[in-house]
C-alpha atoms as a PDB file:
ATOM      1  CA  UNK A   1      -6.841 -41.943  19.356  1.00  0.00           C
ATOM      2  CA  UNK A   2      -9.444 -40.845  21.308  1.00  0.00           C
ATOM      3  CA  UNK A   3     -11.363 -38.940  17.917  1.00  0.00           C
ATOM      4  CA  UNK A   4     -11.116 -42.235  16.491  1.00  0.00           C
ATOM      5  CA  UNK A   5     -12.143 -45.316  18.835  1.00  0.00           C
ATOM      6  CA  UNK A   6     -14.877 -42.987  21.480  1.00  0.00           C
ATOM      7  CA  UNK A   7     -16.621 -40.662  19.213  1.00  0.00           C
ATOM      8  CA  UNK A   8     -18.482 -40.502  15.621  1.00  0.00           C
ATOM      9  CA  UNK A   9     -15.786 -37.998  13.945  1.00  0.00           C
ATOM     10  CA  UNK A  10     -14.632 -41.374  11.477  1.00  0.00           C
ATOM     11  CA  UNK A  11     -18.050 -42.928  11.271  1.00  0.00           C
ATOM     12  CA  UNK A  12     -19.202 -41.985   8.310  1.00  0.00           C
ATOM     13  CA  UNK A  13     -16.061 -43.455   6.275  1.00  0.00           C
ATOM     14  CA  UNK A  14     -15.845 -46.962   5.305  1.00  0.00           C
ATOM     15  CA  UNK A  15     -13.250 -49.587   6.969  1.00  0.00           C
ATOM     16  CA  UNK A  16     -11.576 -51.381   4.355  1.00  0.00           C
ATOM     17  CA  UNK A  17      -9.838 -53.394   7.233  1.00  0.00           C
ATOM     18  CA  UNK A  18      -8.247 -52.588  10.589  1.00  0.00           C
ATOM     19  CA  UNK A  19      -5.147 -54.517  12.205  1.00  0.00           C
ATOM     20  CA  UNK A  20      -4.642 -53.987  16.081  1.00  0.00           C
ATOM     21  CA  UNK A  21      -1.811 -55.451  17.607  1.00  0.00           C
ATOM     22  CA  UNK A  22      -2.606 -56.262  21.524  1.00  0.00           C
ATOM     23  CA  UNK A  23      -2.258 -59.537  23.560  1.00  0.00           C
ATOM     24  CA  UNK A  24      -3.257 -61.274  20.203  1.00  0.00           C
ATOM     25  CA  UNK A  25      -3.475 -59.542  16.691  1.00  0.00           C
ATOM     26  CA  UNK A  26      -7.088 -59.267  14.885  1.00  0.00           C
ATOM     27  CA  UNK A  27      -7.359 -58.512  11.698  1.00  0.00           C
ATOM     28  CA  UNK A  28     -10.893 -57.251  11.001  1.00  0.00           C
ATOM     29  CA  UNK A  29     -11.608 -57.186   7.155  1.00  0.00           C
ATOM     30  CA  UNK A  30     -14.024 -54.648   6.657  1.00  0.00           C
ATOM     31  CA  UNK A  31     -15.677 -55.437   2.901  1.00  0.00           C
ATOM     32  CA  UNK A  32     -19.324 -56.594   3.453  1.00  0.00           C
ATOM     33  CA  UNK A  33     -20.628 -59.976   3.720  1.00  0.00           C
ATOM     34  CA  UNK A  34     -23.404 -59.374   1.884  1.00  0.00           C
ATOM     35  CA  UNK A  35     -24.835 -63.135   2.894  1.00  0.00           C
ATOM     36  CA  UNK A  36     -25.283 -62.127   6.409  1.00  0.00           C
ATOM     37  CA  UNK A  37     -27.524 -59.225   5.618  1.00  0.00           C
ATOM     38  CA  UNK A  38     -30.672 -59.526   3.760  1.00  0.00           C
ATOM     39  CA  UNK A  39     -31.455 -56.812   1.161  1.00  0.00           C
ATOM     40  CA  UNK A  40     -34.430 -55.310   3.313  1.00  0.00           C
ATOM     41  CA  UNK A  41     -31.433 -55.192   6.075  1.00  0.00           C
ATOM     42  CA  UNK A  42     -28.899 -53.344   3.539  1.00  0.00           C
ATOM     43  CA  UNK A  43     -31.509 -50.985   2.355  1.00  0.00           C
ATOM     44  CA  UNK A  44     -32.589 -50.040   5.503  1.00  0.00           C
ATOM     45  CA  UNK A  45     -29.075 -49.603   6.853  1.00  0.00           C
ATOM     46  CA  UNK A  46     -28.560 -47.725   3.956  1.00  0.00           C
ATOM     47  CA  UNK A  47     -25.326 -49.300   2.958  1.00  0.00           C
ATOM     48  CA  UNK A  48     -26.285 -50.594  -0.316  1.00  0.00           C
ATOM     49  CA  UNK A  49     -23.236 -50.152  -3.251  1.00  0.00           C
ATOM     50  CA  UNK A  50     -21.162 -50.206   0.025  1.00  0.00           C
ATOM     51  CA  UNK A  51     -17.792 -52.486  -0.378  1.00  0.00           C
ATOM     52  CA  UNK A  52     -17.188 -52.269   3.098  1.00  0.00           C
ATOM     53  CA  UNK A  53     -19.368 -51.449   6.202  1.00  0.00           C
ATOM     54  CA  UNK A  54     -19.692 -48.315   7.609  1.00  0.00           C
ATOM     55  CA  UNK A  55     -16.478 -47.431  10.709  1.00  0.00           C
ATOM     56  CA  UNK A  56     -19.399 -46.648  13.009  1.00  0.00           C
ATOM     57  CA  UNK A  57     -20.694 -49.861  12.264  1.00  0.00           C
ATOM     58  CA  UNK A  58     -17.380 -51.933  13.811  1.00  0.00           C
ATOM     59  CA  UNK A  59     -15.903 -48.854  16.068  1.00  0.00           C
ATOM     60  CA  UNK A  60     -17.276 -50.804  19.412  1.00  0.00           C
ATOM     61  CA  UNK A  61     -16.146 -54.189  18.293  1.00  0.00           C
ATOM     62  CA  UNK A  62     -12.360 -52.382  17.899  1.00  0.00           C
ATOM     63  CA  UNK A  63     -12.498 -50.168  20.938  1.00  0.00           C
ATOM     64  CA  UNK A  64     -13.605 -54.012  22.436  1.00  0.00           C
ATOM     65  CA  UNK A  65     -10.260 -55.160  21.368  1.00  0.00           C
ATOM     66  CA  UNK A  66      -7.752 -51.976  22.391  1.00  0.00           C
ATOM     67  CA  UNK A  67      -9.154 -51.097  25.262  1.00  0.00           C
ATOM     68  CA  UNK A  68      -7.927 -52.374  28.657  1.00  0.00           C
ATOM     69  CA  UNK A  69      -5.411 -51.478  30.787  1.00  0.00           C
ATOM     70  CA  UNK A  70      -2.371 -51.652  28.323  1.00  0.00           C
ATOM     71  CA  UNK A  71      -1.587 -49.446  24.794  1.00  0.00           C
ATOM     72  CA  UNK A  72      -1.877 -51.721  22.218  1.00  0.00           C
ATOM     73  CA  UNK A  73       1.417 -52.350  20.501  1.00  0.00           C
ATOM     74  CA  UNK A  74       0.557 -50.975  17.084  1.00  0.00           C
ATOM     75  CA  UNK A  75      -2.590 -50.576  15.105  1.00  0.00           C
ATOM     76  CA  UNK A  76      -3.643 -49.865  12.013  1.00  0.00           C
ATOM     77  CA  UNK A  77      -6.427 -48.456   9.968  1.00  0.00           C
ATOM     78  CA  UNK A  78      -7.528 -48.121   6.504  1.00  0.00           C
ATOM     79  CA  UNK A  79     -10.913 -45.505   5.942  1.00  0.00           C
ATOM     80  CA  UNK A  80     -12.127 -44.569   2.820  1.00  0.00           C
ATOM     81  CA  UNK A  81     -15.151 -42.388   1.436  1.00  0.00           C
ATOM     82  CA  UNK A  82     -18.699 -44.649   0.369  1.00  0.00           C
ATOM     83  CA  UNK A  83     -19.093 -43.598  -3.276  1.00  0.00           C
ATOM     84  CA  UNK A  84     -22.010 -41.159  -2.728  1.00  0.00           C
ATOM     85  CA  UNK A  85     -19.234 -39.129  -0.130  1.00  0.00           C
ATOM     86  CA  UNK A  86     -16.525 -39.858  -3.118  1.00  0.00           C
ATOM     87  CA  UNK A  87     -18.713 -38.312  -5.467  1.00  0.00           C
ATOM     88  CA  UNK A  88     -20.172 -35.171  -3.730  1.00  0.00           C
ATOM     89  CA  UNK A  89     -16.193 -34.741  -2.154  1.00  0.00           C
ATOM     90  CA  UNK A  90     -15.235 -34.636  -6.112  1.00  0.00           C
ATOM     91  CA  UNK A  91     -17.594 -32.234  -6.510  1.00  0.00           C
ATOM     92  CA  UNK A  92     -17.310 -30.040  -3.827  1.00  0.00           C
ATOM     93  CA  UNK A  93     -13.339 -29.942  -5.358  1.00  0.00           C
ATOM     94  CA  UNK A  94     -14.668 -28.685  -8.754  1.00  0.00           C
ATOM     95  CA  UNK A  95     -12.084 -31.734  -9.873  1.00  0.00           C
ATOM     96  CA  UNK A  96     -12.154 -32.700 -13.481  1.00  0.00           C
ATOM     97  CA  UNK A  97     -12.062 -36.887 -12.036  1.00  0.00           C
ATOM     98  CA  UNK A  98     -15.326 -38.709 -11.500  1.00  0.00           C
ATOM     99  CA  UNK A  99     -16.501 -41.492 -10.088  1.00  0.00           C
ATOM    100  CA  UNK A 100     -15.355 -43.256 -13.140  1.00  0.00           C
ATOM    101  CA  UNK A 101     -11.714 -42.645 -12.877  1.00  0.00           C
ATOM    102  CA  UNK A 102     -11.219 -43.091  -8.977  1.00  0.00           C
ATOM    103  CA  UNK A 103     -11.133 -46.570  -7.131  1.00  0.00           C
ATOM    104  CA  UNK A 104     -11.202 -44.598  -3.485  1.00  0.00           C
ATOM    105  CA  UNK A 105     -10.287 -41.441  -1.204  1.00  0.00           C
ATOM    106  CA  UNK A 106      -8.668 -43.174   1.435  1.00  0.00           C
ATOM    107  CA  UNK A 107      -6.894 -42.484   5.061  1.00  0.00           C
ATOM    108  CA  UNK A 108      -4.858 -44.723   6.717  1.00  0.00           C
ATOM    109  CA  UNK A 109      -4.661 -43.812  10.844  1.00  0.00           C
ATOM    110  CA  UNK A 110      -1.428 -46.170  11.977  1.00  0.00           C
ATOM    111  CA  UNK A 111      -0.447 -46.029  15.557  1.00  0.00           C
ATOM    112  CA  UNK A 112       3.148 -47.544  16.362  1.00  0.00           C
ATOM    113  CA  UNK A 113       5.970 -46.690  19.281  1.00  0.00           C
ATOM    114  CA  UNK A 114       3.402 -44.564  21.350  1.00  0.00           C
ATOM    115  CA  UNK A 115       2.915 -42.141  17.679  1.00  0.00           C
ATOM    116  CA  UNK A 116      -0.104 -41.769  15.340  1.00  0.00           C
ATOM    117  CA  UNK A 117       0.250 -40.956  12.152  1.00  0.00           C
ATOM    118  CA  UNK A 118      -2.202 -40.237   9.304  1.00  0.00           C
ATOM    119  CA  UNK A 119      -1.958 -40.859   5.712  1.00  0.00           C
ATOM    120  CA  UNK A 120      -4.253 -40.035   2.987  1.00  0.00           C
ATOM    121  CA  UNK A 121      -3.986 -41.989  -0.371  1.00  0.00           C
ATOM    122  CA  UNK A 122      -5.869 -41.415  -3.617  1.00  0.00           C
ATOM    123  CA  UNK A 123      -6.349 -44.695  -5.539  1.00  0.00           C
ATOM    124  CA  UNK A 124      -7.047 -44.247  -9.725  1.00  0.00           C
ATOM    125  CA  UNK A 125      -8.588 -46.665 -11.697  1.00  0.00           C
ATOM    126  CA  UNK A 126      -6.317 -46.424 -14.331  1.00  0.00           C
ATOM    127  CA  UNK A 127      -2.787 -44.164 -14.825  1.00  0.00           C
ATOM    128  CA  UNK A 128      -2.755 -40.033 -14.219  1.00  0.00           C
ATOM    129  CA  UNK A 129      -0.463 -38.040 -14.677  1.00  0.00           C
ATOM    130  CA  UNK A 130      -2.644 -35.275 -12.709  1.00  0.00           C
ATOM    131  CA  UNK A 131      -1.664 -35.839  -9.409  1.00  0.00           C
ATOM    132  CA  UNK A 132      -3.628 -32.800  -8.030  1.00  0.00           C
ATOM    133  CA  UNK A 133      -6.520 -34.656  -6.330  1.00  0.00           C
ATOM    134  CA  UNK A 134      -3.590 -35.952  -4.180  1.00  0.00           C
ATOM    135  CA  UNK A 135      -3.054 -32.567  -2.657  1.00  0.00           C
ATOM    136  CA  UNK A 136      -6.704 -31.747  -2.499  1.00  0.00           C
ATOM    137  CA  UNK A 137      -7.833 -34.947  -0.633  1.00  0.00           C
ATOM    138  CA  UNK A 138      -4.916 -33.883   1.704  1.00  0.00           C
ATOM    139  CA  UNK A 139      -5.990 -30.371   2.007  1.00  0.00           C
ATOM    140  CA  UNK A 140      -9.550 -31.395   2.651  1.00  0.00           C
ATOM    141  CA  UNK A 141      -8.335 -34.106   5.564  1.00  0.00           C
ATOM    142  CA  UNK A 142      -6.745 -31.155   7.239  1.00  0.00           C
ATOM    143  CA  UNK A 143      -9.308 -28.911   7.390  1.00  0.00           C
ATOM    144  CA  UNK A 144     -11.387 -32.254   8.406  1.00  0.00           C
ATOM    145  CA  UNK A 145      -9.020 -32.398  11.465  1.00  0.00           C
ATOM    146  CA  UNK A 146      -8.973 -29.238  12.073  1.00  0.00           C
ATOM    147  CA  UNK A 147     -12.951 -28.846  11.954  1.00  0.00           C
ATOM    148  CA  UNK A 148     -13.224 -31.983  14.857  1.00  0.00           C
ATOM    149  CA  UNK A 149     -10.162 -30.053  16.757  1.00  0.00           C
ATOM    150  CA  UNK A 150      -7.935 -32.985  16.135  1.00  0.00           C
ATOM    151  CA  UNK A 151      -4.341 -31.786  16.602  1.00  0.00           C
ATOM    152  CA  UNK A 152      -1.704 -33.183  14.106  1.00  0.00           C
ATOM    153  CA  UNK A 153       1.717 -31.936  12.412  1.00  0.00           C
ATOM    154  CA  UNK A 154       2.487 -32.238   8.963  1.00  0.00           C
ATOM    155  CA  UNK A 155       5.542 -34.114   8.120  1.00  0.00           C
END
């Protein structure tokens, strides 16, 4: 938990949205309103083809909302990869998918009855019957755990 709301480790993926269940619950939808920003404002933050904003982006505004002197009841998560880390993570695989036939590389970090558990989820953009990104996007989040000395078990 601490990986995850006090340091950079999950900055660089995207927050599709984030649910934290505390005195109230706040849902924060992550996808970009591209209204508030002016283009000069995306370019310079980099984020342009972004859906959603970058974690590091919101991380204070949800460590605003969990922190105190209570656990939260529950929380949860959804990170995925921006397309450029989607693309050079499908290359770094040697996978046969592209860009073209993946909608996202995504982790979902839940936290319920005092456990955290991790997911990973591979979303297509139309039906595979290769299923081996799956395993590779769950290989890679281990070693990505193991890298930022994040201790976990596999279920």
């Amino acid at each position: 938990m601490n990986a995850l709301l006090r340091t950079e480790v999950f900055d660089h993926f995207l927050l599709q949205e984030a649910t934290i269940a505390a005195a109230a619950t706040y849902h924060i939808d992550g996808r970009m309103s591209r209204e508030y920003y002016t283009q000069e404002e995306i370019d310079e933050l980099g984020i342009a083809g972004y859906p959603c904003l970058p974690y590091g982006m919101l991380r204070n505004t949800c460590f605003d909302l969990i922190k105190g002197k209570k656990t939260p009841s529950a929380f949860n998560f959804v990170l995925m990869l921006s397309p450029d880390n989607l693309a050079k993570t499908l290359a770094s695989l040697g996978s046969a998918f592209t860009i073209h036939d993946i909608g996202a590389l995504f982790i979902n970090l839940r936290f319920a009855d005092g456990i955290m558990m991790l997911t990973t989820g591979v979303s297509y953009k139309t039906f595979q019957l290769d299923k081996s990104l799956d395993g590779q996007w769950d290989r890679l989040i281990q070693k990505f755990l193991d890298k930022h000395e994040i201790a976990f078990e596999i279920l």
